[in-house]
Protein backbone atom coordinates (compact mmCIF):
# COMPACT_ATOMS: atom_id res chain seq x y z
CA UNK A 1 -129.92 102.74 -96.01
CA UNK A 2 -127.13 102.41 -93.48
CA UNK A 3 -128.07 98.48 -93.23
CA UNK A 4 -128.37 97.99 -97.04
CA UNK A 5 -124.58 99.55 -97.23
CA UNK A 6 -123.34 97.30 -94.69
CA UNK A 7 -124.91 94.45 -96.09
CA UNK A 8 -122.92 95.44 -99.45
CA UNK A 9 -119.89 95.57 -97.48
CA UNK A 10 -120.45 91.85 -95.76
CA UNK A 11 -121.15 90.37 -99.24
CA UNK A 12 -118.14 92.06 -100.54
CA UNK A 13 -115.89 90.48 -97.98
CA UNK A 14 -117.57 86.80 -98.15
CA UNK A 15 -117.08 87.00 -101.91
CA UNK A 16 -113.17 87.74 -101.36
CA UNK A 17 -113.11 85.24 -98.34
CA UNK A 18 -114.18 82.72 -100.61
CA UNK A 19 -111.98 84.00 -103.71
CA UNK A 20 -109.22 83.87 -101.66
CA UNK A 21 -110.11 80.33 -100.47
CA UNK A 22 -110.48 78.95 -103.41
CA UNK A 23 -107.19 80.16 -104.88
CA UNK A 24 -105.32 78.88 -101.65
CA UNK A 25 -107.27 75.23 -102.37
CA UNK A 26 -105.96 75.61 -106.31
CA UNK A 27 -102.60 76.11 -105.47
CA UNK A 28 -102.46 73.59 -102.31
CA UNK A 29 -103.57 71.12 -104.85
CA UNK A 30 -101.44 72.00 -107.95
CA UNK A 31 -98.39 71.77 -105.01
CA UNK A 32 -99.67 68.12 -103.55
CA UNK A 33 -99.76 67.54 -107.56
CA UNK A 34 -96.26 68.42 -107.80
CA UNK A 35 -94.96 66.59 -104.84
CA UNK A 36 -96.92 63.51 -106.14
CA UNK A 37 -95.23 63.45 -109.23
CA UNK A 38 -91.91 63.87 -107.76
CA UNK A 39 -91.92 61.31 -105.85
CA UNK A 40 -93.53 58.75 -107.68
CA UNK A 41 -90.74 59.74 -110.73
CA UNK A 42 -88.39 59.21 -107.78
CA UNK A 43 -89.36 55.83 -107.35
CA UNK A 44 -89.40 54.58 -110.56
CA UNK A 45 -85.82 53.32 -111.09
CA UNK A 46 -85.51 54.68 -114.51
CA UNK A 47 -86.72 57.96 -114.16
CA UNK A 48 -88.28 59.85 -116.78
């Protein structure tokens, strides 16, 4: 039983490992997104 609960526990943590992973990929990409935009509205010489 002891096992079981600790194997709860190790699923539990992988699950918000990888939750947390993911959101950190999301938002690294939304910001390389952002910075992409920038700078390519930067060097067009009319800007938007």
């Amino acid at each position: 039983m002891q096992s079981s609960c600790r194997h709860t526990l190790e699923v539990s943590h992988a699950h918000k490992f990888a939750e947390g992973t993911l959101t950190m990929v999301f938002s690294w990409l939304a910001m390389d997104q952002l910075v992409t935009r920038q700078s390519a509205s930067r060097k067009s010489p009319t800007g938007s």
